[in-house]
C-alpha atoms as a PDB file:
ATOM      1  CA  UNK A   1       5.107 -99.632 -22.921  1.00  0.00           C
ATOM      2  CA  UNK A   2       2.213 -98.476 -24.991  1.00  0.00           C
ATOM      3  CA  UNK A   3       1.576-100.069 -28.404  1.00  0.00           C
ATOM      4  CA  UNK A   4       2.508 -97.945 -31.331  1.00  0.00           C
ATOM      5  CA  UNK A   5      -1.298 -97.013 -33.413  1.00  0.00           C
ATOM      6  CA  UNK A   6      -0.925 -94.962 -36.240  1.00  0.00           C
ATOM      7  CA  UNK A   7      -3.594 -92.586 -37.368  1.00  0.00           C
ATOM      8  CA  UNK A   8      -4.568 -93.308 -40.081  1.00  0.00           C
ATOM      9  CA  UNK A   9      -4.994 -91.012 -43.350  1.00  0.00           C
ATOM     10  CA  UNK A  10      -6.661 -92.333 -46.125  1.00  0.00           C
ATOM     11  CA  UNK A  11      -5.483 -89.831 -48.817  1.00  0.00           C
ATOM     12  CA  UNK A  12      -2.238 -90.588 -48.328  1.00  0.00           C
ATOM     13  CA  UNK A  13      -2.545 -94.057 -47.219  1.00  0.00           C
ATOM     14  CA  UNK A  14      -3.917 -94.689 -51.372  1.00  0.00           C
ATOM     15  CA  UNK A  15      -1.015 -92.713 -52.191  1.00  0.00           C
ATOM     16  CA  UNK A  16       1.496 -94.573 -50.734  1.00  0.00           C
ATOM     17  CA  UNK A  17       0.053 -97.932 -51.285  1.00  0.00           C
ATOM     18  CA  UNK A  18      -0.349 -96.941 -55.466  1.00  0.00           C
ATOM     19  CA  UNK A  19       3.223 -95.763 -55.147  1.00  0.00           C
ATOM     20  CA  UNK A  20       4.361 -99.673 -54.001  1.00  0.00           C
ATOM     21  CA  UNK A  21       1.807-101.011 -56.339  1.00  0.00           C
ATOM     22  CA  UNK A  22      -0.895-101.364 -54.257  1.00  0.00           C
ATOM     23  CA  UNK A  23       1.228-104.319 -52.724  1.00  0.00           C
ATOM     24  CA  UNK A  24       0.470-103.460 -49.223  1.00  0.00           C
ATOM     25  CA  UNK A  25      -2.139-101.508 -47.314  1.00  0.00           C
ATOM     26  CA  UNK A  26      -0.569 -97.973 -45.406  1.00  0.00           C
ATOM     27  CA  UNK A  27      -1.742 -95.936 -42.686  1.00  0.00           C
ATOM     28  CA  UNK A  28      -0.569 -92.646 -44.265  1.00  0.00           C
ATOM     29  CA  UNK A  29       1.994 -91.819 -42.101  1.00  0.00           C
ATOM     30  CA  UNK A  30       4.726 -89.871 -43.618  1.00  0.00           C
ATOM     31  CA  UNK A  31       8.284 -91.156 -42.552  1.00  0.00           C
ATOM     32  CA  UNK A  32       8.997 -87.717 -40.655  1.00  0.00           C
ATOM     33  CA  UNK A  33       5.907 -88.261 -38.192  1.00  0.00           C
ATOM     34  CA  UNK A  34       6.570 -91.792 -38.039  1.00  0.00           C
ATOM     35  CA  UNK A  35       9.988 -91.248 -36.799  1.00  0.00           C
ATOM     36  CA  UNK A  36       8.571 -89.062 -34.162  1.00  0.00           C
ATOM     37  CA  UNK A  37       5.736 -91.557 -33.083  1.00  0.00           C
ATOM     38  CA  UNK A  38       8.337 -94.483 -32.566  1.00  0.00           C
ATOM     39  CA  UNK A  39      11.429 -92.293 -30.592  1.00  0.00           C
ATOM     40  CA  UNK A  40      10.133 -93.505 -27.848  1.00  0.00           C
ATOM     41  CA  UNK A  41       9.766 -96.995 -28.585  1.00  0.00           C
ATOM     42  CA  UNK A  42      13.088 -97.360 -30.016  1.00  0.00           C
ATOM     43  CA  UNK A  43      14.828 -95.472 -26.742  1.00  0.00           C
ATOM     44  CA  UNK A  44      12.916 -97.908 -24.942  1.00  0.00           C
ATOM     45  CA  UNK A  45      14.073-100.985 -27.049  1.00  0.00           C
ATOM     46  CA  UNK A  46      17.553-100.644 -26.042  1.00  0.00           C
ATOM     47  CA  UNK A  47      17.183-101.776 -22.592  1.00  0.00           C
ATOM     48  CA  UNK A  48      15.204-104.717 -23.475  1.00  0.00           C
ATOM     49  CA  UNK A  49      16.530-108.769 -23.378  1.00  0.00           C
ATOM     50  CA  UNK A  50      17.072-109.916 -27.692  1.00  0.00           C
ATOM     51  CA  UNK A  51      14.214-112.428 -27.046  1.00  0.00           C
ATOM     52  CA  UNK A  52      11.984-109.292 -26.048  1.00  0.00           C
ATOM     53  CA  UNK A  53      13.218-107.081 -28.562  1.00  0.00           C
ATOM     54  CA  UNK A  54      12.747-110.301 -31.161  1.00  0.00           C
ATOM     55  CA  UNK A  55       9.693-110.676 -29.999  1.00  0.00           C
ATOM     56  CA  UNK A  56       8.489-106.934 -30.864  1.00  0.00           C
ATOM     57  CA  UNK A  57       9.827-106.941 -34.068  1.00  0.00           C
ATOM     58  CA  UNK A  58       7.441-110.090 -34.569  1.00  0.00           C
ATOM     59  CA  UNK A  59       5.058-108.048 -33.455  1.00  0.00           C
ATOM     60  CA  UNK A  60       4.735-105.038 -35.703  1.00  0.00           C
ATOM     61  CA  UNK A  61       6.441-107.018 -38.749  1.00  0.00           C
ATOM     62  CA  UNK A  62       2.805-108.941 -38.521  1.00  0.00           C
ATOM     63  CA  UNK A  63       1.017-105.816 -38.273  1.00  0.00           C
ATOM     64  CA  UNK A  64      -1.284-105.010 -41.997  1.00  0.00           C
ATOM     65  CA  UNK A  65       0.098-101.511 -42.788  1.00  0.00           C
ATOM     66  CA  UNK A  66       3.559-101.154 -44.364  1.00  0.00           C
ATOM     67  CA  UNK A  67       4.284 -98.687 -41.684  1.00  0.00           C
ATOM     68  CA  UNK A  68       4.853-100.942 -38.981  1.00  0.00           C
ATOM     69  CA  UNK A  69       7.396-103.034 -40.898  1.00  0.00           C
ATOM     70  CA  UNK A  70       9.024-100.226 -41.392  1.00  0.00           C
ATOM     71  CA  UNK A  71       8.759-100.178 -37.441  1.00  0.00           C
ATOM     72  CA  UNK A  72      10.070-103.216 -36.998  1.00  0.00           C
ATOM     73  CA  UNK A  73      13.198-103.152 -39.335  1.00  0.00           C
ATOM     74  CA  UNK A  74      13.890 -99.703 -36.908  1.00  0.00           C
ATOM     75  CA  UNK A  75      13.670-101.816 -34.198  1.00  0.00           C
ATOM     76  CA  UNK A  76      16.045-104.037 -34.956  1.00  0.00           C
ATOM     77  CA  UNK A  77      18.476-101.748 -36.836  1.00  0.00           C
ATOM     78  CA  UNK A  78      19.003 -99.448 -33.977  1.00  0.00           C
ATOM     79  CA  UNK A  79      19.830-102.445 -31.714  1.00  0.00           C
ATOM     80  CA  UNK A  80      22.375-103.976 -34.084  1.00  0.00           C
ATOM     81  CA  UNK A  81      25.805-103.091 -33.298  1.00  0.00           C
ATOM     82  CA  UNK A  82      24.664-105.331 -30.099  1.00  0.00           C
ATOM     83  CA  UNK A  83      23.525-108.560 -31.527  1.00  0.00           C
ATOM     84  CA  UNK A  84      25.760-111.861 -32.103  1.00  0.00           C
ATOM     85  CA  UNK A  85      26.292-113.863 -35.629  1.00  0.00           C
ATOM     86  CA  UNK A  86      23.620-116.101 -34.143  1.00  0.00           C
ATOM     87  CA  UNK A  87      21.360-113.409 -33.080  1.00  0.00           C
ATOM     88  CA  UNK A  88      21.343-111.132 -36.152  1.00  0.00           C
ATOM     89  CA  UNK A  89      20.538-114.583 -38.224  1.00  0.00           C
ATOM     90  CA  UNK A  90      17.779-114.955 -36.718  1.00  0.00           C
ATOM     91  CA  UNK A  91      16.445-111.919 -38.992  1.00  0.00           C
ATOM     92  CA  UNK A  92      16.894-113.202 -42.158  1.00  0.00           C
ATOM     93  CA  UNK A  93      13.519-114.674 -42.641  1.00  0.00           C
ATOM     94  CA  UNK A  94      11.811-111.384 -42.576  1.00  0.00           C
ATOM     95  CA  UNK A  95      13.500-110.774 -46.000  1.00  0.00           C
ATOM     96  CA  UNK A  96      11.659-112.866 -47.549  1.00  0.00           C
ATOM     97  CA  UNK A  97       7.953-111.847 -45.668  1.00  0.00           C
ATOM     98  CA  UNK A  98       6.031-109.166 -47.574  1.00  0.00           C
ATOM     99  CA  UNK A  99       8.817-108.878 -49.579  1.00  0.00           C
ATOM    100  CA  UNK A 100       9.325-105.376 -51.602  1.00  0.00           C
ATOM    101  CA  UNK A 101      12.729-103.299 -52.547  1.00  0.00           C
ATOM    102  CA  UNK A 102      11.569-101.024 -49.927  1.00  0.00           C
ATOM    103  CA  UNK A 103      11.677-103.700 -46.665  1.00  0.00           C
ATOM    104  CA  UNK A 104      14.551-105.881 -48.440  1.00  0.00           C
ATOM    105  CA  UNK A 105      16.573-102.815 -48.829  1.00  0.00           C
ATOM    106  CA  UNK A 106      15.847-101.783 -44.942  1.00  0.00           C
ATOM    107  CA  UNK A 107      16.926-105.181 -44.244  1.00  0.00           C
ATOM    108  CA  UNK A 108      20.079-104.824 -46.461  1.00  0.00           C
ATOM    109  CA  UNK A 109      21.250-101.697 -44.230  1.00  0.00           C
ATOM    110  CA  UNK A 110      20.325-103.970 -40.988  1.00  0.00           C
ATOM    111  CA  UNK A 111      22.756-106.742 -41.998  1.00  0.00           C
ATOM    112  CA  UNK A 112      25.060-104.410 -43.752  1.00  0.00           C
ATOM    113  CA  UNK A 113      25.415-102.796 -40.308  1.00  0.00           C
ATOM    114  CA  UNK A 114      26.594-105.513 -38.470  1.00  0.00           C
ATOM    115  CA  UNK A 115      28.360-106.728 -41.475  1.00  0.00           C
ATOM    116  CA  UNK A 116      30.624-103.510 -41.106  1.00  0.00           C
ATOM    117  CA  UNK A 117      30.945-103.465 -37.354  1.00  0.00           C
ATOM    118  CA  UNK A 118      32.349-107.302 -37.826  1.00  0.00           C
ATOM    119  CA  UNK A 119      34.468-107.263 -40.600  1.00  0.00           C
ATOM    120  CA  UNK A 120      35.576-110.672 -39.195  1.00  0.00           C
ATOM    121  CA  UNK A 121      32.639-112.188 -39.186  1.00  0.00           C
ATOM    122  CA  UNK A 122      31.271-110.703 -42.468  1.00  0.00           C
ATOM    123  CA  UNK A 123      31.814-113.226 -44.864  1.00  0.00           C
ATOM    124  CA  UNK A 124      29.748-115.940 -42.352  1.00  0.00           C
ATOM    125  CA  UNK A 125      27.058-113.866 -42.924  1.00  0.00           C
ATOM    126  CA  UNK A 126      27.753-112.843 -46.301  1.00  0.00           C
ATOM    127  CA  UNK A 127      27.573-117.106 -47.094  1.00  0.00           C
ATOM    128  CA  UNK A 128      24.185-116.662 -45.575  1.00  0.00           C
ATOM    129  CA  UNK A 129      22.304-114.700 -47.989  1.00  0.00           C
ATOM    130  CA  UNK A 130      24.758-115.655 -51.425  1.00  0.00           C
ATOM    131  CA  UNK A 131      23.315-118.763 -53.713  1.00  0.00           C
ATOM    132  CA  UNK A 132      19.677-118.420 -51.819  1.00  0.00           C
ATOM    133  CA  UNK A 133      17.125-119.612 -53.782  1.00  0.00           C
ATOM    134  CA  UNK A 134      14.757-116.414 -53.496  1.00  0.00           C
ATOM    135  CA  UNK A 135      16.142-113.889 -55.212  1.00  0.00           C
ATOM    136  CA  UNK A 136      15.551-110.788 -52.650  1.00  0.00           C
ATOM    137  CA  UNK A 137      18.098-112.615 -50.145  1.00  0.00           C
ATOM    138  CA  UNK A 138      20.388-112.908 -53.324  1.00  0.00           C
ATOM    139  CA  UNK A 139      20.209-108.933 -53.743  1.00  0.00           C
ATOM    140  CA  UNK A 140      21.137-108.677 -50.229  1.00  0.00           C
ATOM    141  CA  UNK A 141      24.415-110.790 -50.932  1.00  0.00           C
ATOM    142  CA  UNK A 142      25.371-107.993 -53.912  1.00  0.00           C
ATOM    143  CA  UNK A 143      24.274-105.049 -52.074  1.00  0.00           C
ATOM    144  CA  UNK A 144      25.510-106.265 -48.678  1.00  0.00           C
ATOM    145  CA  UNK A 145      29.252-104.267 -48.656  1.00  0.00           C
ATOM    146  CA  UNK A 146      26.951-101.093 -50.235  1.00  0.00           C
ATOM    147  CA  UNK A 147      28.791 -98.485 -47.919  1.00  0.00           C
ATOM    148  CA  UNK A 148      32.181-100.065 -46.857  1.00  0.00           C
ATOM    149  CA  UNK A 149      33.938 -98.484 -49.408  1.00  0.00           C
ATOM    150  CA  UNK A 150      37.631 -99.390 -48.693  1.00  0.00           C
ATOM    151  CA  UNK A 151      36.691-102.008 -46.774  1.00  0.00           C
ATOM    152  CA  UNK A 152      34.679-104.279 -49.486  1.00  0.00           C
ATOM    153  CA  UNK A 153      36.081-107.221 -49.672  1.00  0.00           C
ATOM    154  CA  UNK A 154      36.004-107.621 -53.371  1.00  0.00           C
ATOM    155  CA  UNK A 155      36.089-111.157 -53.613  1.00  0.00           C
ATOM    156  CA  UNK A 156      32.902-111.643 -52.211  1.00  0.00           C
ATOM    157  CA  UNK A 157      31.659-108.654 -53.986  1.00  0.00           C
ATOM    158  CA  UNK A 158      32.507-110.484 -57.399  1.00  0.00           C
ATOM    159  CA  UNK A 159      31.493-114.077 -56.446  1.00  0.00           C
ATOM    160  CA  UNK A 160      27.841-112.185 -55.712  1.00  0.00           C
ATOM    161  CA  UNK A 161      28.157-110.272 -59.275  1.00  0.00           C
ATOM    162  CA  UNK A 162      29.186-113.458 -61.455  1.00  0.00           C
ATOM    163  CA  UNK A 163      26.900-115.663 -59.578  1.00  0.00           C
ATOM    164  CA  UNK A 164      24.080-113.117 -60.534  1.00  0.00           C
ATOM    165  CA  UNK A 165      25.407-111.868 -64.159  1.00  0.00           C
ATOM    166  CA  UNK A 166      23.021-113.799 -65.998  1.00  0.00           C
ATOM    167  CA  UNK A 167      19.947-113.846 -64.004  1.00  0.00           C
ATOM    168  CA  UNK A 168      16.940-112.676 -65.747  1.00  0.00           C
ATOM    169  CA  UNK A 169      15.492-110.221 -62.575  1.00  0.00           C
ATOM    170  CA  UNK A 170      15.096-106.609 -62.889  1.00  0.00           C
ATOM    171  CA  UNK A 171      15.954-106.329 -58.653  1.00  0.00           C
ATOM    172  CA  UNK A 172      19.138-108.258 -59.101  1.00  0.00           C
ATOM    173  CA  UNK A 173      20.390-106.433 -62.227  1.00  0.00           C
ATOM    174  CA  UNK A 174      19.842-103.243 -60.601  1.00  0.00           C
ATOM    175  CA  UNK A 175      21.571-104.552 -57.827  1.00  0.00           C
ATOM    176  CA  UNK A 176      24.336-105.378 -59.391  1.00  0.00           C
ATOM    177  CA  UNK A 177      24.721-102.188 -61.241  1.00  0.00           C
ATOM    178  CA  UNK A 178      23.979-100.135 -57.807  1.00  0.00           C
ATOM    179  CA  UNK A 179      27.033-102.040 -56.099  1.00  0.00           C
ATOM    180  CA  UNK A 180      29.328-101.090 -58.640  1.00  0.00           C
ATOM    181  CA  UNK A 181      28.131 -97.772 -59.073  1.00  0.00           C
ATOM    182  CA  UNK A 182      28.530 -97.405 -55.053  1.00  0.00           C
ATOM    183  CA  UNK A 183      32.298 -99.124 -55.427  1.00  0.00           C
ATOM    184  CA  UNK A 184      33.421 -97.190 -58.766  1.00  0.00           C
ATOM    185  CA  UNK A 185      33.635 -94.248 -56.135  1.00  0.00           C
ATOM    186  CA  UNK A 186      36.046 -96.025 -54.402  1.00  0.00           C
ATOM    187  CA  UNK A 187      38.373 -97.859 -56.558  1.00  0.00           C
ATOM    188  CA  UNK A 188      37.246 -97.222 -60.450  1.00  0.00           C
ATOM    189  CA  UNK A 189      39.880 -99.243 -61.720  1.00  0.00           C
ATOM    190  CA  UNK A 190      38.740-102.447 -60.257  1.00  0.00           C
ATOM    191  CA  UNK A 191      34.834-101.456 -61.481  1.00  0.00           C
ATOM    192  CA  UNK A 192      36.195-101.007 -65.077  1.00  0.00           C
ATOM    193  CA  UNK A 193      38.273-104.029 -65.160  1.00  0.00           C
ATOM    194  CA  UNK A 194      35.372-106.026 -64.114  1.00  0.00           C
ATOM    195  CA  UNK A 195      32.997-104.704 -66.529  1.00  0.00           C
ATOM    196  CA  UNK A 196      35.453-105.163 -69.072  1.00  0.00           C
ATOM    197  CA  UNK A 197      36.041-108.824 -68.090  1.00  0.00           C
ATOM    198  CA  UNK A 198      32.647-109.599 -67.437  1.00  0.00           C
ATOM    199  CA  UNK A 199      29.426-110.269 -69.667  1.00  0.00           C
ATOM    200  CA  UNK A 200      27.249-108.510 -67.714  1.00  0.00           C
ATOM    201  CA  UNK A 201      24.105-107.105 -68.719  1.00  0.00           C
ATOM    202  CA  UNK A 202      23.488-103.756 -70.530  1.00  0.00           C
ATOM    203  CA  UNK A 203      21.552-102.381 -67.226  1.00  0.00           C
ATOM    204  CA  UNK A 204      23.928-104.131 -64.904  1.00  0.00           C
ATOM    205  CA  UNK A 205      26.897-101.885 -67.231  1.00  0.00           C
ATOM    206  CA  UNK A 206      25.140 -98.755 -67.284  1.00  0.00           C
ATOM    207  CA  UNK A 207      24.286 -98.326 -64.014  1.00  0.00           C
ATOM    208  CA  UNK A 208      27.704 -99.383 -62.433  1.00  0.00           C
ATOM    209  CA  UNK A 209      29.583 -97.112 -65.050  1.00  0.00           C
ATOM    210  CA  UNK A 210      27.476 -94.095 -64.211  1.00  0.00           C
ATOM    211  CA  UNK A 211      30.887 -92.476 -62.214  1.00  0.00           C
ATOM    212  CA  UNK A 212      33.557 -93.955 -64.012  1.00  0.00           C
ATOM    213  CA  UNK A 213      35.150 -91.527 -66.948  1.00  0.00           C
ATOM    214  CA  UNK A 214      33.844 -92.001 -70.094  1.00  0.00           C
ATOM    215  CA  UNK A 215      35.878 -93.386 -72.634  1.00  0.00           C
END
C-alpha cells in the first residue's frame, strides 16, 4: 500500500496553521481533497489485523503536518464499530499528543462511536477518560454521550458536569455548555433543572440554555 504524501500548498498551509494558532505546521490540504487522497487507504484499512491498523495510525499520528492526524483519527474511526474495550483503549493516549479542540474533538467522535455501539460497556470507558488529570481527556468525559440523545445516560452526564463546574478552563466550560446544549434537544426539562440546581458558570449556562424557552 502506498504511503499517503500530501502536496503541499503553502498559501493555505499559513492559513490553516494561523487559523489553529500557528500550533501545528499543515500541508494545505483542504478536508474535501484530503478525503479523496485517503479513500483508498481507509478501504484498505478494513481488511487489516488491529496491530497493523494500530500500527498505521502510529504512523501518520507522528507525521509533522496536522493533516495526517487528521489521517490517523480516520483511520481508526472508520474501523471502530470492530474494536474491543481493550482495543479501543489503547487510543486514548493520542488525546493527549499534539493536543488541540480540533484532534481531541475527532477523538471524542472515535470513542463516542464505540461508546454508542456498546451501551453496555459505555460507562467502562466513560470511567476512563472522567477525573483525568489533563483536562482534554476530561472534555472527552462531558462531551462523550454528545449524540446519544435518548440514550445518555444522565448520571454519568452529571457526575462529568459537577466534577467540572468549577474548573477554571475555557475547553471544559464550553464543553459543558455544548453537552447540555446537545441534550436540551432531547429532554429540556432535565437541562433546566440542572442549571437551576447547579452553580455553574455564566458560559457553561449560556451555552447549554441556548434551546431551552426563555423564561
Amino acid at each position: 500500500m502506498d504511503e499517503i504524501i500530501f502536496p503541499k500548498n503553502e498559501e493555505k498551509a499559513e492559513q490553516m496553521a494561523a487559523y489553529m494558532k500557528n500550533l501545528f505546521p499543515f500541508a494545505g490540504v483542504a478536508a474535501p481533497e484530503r478525503a479523496v487522497l485517503e479513500k483508498e487507504l481507509l478501504k484498505s484499512s478494513k481488511k487489516m489485523s488491529f496491530e497493523e491498523l494500530f500500527d498505521l495510525v502510529v504512523f501518520y499520528y507522528n507525521k509533522p503536518e496536522r493533516e495526517y492526524q487528521y489521517v490517523a483519527i480516520d483511520l481508526a474511526t472508520v474501523n471502530v464499530k470492530a474494536f474491543s474495550f481493550e482495543e479501543v483503549l489503547r487510543f486514548k493516549p493520542f488525546v493527549i499528543e499534539k493536543a488541540w479542540w480540533d484532534s481531541v474533538d475527532s477523538w471524542r467522535k472515535f470513542f463516542g462511536l464505540w461508546g454508542f455501539h456498546h451501551l453496555d460497556e459505555m460507562p467502562q470507558l466513560f470511567e476512563a477518560f472522567f477525573g483525568e488529570e489533563d483536562f482534554w481527556h476530561r472534555r472527552i468525559a462531558i462531551n462523550l454521550q454528545l449524540l446519544y440523545k435518548e440514550k445518555t445516560n444522565t448520571v454519568l452526564l452529571k457526575k462529568a458536569i459537577i466534577y467540572d463546574k468549577t474548573t477554571d478552563e475555557f475547553f471544559i466550560q464550553k464543553a459543558i455548555g455544548w453537552s447540555l446544549r446537545q441534550y436540551s434537544k432531547t429532554d429540556p426539562d432535565w437541562v433546566q433543572m440542572l442549571i437551576k440546581m447547579t452553580d455553574l458558570s455564566p458560559l457553561a449556562v449560556r451555552e447549554g440554555s441556548k434551546y431551552l424557552p426563555k423564561t
